[in-house]
C-alpha atoms as a PDB file:
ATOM      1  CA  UNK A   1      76.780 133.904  70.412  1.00  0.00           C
ATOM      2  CA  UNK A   2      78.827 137.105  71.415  1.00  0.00           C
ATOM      3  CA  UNK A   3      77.619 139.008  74.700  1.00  0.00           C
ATOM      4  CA  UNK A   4      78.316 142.802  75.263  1.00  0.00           C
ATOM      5  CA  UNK A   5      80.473 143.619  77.656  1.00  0.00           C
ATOM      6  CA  UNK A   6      77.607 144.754  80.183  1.00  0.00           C
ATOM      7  CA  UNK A   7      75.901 141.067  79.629  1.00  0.00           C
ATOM      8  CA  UNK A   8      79.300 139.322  80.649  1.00  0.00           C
ATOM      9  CA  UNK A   9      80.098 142.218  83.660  1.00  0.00           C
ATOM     10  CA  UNK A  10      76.569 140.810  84.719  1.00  0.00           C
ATOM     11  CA  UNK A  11      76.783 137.024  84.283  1.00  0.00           C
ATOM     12  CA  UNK A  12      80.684 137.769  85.993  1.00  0.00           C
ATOM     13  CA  UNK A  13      79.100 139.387  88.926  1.00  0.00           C
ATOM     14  CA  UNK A  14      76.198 136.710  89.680  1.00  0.00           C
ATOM     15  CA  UNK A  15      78.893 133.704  89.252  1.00  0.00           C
ATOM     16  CA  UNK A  16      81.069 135.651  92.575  1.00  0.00           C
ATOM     17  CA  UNK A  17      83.379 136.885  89.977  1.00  0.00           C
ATOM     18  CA  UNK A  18      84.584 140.409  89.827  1.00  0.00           C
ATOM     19  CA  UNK A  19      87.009 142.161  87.718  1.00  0.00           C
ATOM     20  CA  UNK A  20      89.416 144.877  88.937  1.00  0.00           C
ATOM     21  CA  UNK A  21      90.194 148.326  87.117  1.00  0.00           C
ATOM     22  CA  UNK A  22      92.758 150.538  87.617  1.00  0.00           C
ATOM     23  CA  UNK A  23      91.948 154.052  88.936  1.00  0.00           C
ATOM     24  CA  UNK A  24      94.701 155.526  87.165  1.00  0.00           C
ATOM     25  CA  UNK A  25      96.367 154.926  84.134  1.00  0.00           C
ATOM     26  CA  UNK A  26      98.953 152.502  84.543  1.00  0.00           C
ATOM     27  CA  UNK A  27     102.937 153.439  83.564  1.00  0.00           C
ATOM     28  CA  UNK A  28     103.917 151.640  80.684  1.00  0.00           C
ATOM     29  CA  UNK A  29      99.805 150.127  79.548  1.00  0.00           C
ATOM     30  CA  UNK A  30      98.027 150.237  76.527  1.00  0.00           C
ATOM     31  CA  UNK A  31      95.036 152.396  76.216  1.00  0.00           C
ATOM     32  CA  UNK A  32      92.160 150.790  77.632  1.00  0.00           C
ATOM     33  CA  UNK A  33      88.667 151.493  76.017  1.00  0.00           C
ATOM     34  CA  UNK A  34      85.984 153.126  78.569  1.00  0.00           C
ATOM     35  CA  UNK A  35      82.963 151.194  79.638  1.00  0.00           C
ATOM     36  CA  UNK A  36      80.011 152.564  81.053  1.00  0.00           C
ATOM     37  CA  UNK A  37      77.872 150.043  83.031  1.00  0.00           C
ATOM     38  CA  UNK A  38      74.265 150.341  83.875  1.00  0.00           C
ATOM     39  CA  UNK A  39      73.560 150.542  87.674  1.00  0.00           C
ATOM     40  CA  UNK A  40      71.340 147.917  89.151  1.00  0.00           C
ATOM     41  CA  UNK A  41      70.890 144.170  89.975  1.00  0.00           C
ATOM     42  CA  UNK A  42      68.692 143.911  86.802  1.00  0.00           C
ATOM     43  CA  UNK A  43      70.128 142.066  83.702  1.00  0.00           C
ATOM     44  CA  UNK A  44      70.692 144.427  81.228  1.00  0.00           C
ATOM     45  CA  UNK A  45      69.478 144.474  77.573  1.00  0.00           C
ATOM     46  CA  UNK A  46      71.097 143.391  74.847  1.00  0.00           C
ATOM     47  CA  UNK A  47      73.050 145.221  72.408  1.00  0.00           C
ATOM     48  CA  UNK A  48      72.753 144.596  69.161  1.00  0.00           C
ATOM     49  CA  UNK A  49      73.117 146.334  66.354  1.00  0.00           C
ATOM     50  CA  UNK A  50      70.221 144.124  64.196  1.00  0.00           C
ATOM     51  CA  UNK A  51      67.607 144.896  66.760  1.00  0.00           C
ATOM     52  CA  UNK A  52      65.184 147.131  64.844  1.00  0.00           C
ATOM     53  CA  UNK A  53      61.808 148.671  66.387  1.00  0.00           C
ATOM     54  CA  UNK A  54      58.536 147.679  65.300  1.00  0.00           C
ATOM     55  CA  UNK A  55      57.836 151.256  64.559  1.00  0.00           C
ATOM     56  CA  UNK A  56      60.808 151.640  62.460  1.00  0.00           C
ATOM     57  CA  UNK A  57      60.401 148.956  60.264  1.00  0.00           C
ATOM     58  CA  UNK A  58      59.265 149.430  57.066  1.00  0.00           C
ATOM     59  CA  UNK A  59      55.559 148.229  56.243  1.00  0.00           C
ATOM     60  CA  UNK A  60      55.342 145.155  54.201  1.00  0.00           C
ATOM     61  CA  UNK A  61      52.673 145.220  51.418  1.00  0.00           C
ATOM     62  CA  UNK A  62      50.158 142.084  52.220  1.00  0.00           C
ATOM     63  CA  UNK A  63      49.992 139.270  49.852  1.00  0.00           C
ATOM     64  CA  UNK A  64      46.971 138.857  47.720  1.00  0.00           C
ATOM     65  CA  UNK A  65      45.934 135.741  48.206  1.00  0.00           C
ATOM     66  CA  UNK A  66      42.464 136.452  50.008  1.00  0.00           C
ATOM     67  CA  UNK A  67      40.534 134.665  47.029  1.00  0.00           C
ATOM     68  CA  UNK A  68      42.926 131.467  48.192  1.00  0.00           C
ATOM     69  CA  UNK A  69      42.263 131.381  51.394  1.00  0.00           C
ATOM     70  CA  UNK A  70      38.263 131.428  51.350  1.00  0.00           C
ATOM     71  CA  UNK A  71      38.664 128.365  48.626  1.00  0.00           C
ATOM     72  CA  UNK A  72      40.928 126.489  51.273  1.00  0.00           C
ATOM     73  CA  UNK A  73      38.177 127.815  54.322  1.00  0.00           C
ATOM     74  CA  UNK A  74      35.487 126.855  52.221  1.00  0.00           C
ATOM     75  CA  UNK A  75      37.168 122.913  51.140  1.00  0.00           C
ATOM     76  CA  UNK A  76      37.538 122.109  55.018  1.00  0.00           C
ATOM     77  CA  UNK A  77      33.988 123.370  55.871  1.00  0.00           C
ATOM     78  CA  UNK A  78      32.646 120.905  53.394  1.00  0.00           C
ATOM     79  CA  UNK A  79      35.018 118.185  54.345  1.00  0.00           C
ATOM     80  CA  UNK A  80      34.268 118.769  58.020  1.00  0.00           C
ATOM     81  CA  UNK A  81      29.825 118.708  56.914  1.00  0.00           C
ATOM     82  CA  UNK A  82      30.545 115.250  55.327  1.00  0.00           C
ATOM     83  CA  UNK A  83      31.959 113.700  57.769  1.00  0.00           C
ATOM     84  CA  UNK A  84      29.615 114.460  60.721  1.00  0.00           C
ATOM     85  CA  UNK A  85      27.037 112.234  59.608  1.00  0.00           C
ATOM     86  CA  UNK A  86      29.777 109.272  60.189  1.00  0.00           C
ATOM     87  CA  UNK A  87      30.945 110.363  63.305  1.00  0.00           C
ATOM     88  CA  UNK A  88      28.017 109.310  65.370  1.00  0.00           C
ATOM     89  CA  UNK A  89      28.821 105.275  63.786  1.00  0.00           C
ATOM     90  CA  UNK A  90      30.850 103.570  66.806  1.00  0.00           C
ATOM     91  CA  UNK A  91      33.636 101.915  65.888  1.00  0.00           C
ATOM     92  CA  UNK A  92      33.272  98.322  66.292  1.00  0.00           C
ATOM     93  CA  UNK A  93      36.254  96.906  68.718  1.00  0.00           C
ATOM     94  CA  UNK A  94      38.316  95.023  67.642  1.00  0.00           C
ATOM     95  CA  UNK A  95      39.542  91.610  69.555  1.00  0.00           C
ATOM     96  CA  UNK A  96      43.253  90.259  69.580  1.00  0.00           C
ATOM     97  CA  UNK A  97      43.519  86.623  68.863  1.00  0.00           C
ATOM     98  CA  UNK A  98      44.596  85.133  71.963  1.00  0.00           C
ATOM     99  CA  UNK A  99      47.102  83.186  69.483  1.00  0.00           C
ATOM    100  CA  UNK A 100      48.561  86.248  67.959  1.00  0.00           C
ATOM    101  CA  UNK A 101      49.359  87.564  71.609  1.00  0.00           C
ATOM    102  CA  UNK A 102      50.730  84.443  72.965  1.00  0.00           C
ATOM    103  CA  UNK A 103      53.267  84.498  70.013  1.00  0.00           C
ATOM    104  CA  UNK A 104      53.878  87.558  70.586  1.00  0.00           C
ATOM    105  CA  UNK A 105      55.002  87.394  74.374  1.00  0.00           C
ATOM    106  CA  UNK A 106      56.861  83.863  74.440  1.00  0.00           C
ATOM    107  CA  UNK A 107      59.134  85.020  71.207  1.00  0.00           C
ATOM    108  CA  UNK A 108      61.612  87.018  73.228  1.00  0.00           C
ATOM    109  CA  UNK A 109      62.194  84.449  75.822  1.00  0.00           C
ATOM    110  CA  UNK A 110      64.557  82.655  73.827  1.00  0.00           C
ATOM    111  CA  UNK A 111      65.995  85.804  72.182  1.00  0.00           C
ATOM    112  CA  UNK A 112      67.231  86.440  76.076  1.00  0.00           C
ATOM    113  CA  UNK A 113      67.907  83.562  77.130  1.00  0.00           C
ATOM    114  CA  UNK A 114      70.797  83.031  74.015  1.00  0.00           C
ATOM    115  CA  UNK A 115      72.612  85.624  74.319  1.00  0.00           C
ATOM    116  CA  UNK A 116      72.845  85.633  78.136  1.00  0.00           C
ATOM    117  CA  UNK A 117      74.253  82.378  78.374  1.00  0.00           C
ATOM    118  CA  UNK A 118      76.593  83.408  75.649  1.00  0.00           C
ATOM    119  CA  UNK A 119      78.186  85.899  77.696  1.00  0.00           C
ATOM    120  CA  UNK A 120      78.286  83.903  80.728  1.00  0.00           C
ATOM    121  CA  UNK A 121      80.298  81.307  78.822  1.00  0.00           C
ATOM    122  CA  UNK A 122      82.205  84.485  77.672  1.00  0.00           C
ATOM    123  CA  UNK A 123      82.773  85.730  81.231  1.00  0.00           C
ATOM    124  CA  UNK A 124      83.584  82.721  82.332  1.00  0.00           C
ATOM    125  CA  UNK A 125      86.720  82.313  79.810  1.00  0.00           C
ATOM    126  CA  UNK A 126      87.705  85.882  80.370  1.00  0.00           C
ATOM    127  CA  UNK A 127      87.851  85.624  84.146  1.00  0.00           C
ATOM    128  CA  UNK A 128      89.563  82.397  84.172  1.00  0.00           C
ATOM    129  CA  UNK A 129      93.294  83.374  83.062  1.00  0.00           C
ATOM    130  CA  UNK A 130      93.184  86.265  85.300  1.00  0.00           C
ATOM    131  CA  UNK A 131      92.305  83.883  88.445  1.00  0.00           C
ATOM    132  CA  UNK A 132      94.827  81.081  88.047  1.00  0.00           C
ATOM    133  CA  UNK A 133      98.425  81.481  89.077  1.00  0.00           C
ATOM    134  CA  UNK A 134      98.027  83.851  91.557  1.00  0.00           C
ATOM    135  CA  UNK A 135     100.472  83.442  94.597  1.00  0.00           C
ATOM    136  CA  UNK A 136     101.000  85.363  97.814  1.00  0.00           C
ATOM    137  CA  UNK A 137     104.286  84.840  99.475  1.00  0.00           C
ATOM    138  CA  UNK A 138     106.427  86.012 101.652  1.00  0.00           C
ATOM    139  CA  UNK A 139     110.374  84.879 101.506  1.00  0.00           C
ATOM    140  CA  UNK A 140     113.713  85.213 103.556  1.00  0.00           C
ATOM    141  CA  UNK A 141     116.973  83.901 102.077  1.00  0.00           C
ATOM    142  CA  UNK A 142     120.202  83.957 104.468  1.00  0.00           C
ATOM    143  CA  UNK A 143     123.655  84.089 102.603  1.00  0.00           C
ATOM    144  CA  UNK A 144     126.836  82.479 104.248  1.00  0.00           C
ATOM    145  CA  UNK A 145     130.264  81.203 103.283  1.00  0.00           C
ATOM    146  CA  UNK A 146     128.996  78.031 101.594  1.00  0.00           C
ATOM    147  CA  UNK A 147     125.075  77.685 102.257  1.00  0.00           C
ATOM    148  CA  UNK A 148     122.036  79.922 101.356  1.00  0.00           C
ATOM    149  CA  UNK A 149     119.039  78.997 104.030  1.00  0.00           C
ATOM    150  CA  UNK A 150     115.499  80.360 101.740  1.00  0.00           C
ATOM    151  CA  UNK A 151     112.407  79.850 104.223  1.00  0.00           C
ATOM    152  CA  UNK A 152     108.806  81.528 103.913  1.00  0.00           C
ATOM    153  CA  UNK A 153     107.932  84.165 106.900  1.00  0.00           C
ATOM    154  CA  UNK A 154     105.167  84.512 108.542  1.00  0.00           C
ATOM    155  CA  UNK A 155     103.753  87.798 109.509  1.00  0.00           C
ATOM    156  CA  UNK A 156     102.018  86.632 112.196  1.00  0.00           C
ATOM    157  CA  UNK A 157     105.282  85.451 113.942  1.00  0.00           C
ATOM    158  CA  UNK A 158     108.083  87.848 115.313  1.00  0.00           C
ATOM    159  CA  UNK A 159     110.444  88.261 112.721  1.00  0.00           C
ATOM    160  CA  UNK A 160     113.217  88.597 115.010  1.00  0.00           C
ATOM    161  CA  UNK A 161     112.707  85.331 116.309  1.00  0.00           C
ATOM    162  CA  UNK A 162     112.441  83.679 112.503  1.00  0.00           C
ATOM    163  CA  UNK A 163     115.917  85.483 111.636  1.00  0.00           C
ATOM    164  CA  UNK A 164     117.541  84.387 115.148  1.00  0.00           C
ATOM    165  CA  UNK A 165     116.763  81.165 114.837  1.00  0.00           C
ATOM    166  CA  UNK A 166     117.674  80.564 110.853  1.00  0.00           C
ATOM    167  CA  UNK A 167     121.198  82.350 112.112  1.00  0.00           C
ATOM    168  CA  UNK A 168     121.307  79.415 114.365  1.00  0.00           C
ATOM    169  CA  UNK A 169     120.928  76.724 111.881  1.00  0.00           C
ATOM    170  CA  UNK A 170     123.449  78.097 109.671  1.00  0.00           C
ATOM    171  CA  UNK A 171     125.988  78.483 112.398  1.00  0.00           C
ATOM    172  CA  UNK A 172     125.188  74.599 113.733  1.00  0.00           C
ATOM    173  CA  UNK A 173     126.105  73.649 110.210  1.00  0.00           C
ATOM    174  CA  UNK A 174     129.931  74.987 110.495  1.00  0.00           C
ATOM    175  CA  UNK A 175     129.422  78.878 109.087  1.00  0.00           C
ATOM    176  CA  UNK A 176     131.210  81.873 110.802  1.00  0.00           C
ATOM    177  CA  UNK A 177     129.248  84.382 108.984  1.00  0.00           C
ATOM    178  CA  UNK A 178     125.687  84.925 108.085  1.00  0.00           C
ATOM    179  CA  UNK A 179     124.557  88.099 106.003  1.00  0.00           C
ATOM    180  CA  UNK A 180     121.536  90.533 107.109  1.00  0.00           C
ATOM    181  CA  UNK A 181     118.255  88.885 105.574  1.00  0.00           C
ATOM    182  CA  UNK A 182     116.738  90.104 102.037  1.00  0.00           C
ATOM    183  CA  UNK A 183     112.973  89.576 101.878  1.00  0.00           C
ATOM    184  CA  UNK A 184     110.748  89.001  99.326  1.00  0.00           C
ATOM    185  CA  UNK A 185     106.737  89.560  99.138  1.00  0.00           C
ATOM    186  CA  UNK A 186     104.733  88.754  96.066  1.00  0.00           C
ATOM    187  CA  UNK A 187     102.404  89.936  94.282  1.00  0.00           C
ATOM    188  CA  UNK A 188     104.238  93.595  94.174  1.00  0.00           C
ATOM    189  CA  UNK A 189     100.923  95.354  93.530  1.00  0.00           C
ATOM    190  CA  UNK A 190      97.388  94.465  95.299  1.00  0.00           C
ATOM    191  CA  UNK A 191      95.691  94.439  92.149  1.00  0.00           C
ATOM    192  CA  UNK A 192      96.232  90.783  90.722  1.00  0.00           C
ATOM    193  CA  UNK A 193      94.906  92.436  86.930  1.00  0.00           C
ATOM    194  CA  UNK A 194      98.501  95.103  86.751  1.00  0.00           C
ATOM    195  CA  UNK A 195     101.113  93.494  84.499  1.00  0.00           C
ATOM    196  CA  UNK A 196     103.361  92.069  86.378  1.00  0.00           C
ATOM    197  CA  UNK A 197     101.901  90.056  88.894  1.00  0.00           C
ATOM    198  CA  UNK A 198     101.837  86.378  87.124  1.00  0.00           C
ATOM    199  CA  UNK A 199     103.730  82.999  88.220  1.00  0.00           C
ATOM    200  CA  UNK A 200     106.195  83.219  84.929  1.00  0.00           C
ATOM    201  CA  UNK A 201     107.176  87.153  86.430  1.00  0.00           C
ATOM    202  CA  UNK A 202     107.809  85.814  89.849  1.00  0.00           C
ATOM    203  CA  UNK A 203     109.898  82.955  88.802  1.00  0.00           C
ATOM    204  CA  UNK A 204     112.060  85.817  86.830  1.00  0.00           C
ATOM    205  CA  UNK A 205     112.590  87.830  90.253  1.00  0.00           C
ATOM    206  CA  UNK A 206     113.983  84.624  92.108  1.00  0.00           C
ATOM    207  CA  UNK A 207     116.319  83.636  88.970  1.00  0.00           C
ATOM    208  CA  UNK A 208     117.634  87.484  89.322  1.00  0.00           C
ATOM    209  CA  UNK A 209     117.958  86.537  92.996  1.00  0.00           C
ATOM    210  CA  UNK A 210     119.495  83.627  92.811  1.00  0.00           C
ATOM    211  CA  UNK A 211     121.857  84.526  90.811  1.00  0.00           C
ATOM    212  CA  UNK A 212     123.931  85.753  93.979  1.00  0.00           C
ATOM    213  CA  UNK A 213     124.136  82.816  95.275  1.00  0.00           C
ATOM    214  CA  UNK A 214     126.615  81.336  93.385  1.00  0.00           C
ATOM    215  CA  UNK A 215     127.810  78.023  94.142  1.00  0.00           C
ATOM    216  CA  UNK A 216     126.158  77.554  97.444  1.00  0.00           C
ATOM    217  CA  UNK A 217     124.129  74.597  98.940  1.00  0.00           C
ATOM    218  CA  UNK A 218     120.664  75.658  98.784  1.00  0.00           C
ATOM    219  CA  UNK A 219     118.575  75.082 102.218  1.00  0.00           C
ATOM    220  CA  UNK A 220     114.611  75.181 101.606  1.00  0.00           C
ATOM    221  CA  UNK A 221     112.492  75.517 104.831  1.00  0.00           C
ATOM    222  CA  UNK A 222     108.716  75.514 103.779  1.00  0.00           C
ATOM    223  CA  UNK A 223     109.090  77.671 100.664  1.00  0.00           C
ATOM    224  CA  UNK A 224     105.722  77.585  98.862  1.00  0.00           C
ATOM    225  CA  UNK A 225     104.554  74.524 100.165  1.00  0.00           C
ATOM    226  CA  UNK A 226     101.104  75.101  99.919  1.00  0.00           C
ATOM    227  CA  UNK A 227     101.090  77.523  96.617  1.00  0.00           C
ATOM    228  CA  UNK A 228     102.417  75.522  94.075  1.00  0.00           C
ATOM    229  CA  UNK A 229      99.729  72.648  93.798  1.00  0.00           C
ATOM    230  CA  UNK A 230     101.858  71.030  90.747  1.00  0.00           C
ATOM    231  CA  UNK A 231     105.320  70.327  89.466  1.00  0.00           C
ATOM    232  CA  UNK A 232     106.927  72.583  92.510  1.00  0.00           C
ATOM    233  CA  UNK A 233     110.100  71.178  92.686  1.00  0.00           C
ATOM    234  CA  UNK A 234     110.820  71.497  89.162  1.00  0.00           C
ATOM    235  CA  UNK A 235     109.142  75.319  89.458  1.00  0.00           C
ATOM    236  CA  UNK A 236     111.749  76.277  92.360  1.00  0.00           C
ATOM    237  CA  UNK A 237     114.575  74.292  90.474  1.00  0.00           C
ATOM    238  CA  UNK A 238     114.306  76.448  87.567  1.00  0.00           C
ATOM    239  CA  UNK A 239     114.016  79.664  89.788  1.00  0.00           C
ATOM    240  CA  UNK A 240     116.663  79.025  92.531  1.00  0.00           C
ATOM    241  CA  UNK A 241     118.463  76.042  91.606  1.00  0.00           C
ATOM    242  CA  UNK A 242     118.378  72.167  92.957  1.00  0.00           C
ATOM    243  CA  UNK A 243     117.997  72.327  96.451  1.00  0.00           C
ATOM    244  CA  UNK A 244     119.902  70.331  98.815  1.00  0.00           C
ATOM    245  CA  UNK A 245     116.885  70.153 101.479  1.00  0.00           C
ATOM    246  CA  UNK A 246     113.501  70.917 100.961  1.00  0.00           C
ATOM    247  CA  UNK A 247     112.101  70.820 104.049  1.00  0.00           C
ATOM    248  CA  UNK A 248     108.687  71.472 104.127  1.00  0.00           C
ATOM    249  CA  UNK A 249     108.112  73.669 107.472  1.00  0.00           C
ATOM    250  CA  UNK A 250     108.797  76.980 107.845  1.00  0.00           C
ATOM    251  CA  UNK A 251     110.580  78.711 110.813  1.00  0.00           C
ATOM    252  CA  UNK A 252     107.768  79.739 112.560  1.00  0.00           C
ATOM    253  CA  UNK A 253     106.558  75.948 112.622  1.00  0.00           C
ATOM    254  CA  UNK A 254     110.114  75.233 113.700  1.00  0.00           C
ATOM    255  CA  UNK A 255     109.952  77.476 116.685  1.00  0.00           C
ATOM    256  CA  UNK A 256     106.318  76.598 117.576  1.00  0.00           C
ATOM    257  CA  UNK A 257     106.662  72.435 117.503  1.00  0.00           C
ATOM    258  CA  UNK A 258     110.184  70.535 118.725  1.00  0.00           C
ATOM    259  CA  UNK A 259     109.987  67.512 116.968  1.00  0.00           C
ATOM    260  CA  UNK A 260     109.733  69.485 113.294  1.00  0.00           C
ATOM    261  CA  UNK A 261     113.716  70.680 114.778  1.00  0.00           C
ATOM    262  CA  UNK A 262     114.915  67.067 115.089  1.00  0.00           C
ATOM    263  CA  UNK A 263     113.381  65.895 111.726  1.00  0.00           C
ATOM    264  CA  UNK A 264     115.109  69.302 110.158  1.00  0.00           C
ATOM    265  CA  UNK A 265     118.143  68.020 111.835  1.00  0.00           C
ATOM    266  CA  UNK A 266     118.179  64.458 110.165  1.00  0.00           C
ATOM    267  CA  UNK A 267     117.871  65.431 106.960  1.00  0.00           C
ATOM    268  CA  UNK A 268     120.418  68.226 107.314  1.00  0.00           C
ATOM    269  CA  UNK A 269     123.158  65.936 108.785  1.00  0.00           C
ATOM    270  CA  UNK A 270     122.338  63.182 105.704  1.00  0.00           C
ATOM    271  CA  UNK A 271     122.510  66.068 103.133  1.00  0.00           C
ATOM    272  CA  UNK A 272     124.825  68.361 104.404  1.00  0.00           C
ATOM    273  CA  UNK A 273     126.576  65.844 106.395  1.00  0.00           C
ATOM    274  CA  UNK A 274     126.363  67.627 109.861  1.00  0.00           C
END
């Protein structure tokens, strides 16, 4: 439908939207063509160029088919005679068979109840990949001359104290130096559906890790101890390597309870031969 140019001025003008003119011709513009727009709030008329009076128009001769119409008038008024005399009857009601409607109202209870446990059994496939294998952890891995310590950190702990103290086990065990600690938190992203996030991508990070390593003794303090229900030490061998000691507390247990730092000790002076 194509509006004048007062109709769109109009609609412009009620929407808060007003165009600006130049006063003056500007240097350099093409001719613009001159509107003239009606004064008022009122919406203006349409243009057009089909609109034709009534007056105008020329007058159309009336079809002759008068004789028609009275035979139509005249067919109903005869229809309408013979059927008064039925009209006072009462139509006799008619009664549902109380079969009929019980059929009819226990029929789509099983049509509901198939498909919905259809789609439960559906759901329940769907959503089941997506739950298992999740982890959440949250790793540490100290690099010296000829030992790597890997322990799990917790956040609830001060980290300063965690990364003093696994300093202090690698220098007990003979080291000089110790490197600055790398951590590492899985899942990267919150949302557990975004590619990336399952056990087989995880195990790829720490094989990228561990690759700096080298030929260092690997030291395990409490690294996924409770996420990896099955076949962990295989999991972490194929990721990081065979560990020397796999210790199952972390250094915030460590710190917290004495006797888990003479146990540590033990096996570290049997493995490591301290």
């Amino acid at each position: 439908m194509m509006m004048s140019e007062a109709e769109r001025q109009y609609y412009l003008g009620k929407a808060g939207i007003h165009l600006w003119y130049a006063r003056a011709p500007l240097p350099g513009a093409a001719p613009s063509p001159e509107f003239r727009f009606p004064v008022g709030d009122g919406a203006p008329a349409p243009e057009s160029d089909l609109m034709v009076l009534r007056s105008t128009q020329p007058s159309m001769p009336r079809a002759r088919d008068e004789g028609a119409g009275k035979d139509r008038l005249a067919g109903l008024q005869a229809l309408m005679a013979n059927s008064e005399p039925g009209s006072h009857k009462q139509p006799e009601p008619v009664k549902p068979e109380e079969p009929v409607v019980a059929a009819t109202v226990e029929s789509p209870s099983p049509l509901v109840d198939g498909p919905s446990v259809e789609v439960a059994s559906v759901a329940d496939t769907v959503a089941g990949p997506e739950t298992q294998g999740q982890i959440e952890a949250h790793l540490a891995y100290w690099v010296s001359e000829h030992l790597v310590l890997v322990s799990s950190v917790a956040d609830d702990a001060s980290e300063r104290l965690q990364h003093t103290l696994a300093e202090n086990i690698l220098l007990s065990l003979g080291e000089s130096t110790v490197k600055n600690s790398c951590h590492i938190r899985w899942p990267v992203f919150g949302n557990p559906r975004v590619p990336g996030n399952s056990v087989n991508d995880f195990r790829h990070l720490l094989l990228s890790v561990s690759k700096e390593f080298g030929s260092r003794r690997l030291l395990l303090l409490g690294v996924m101890v409770d996420d990896m229900p099955s076949d962990r030490s295989e999991w972490l061998a194929s990721a990081l390597g065979a560990p020397a000691v796999d210790f199952p507390r972390s250094l915030a247990e460590l710190a917290a309870v004495p006797a888990y730092k003479r146990e540590l000790w033990q096996q570290l002076k049997a493995a490591v031969g301290a």
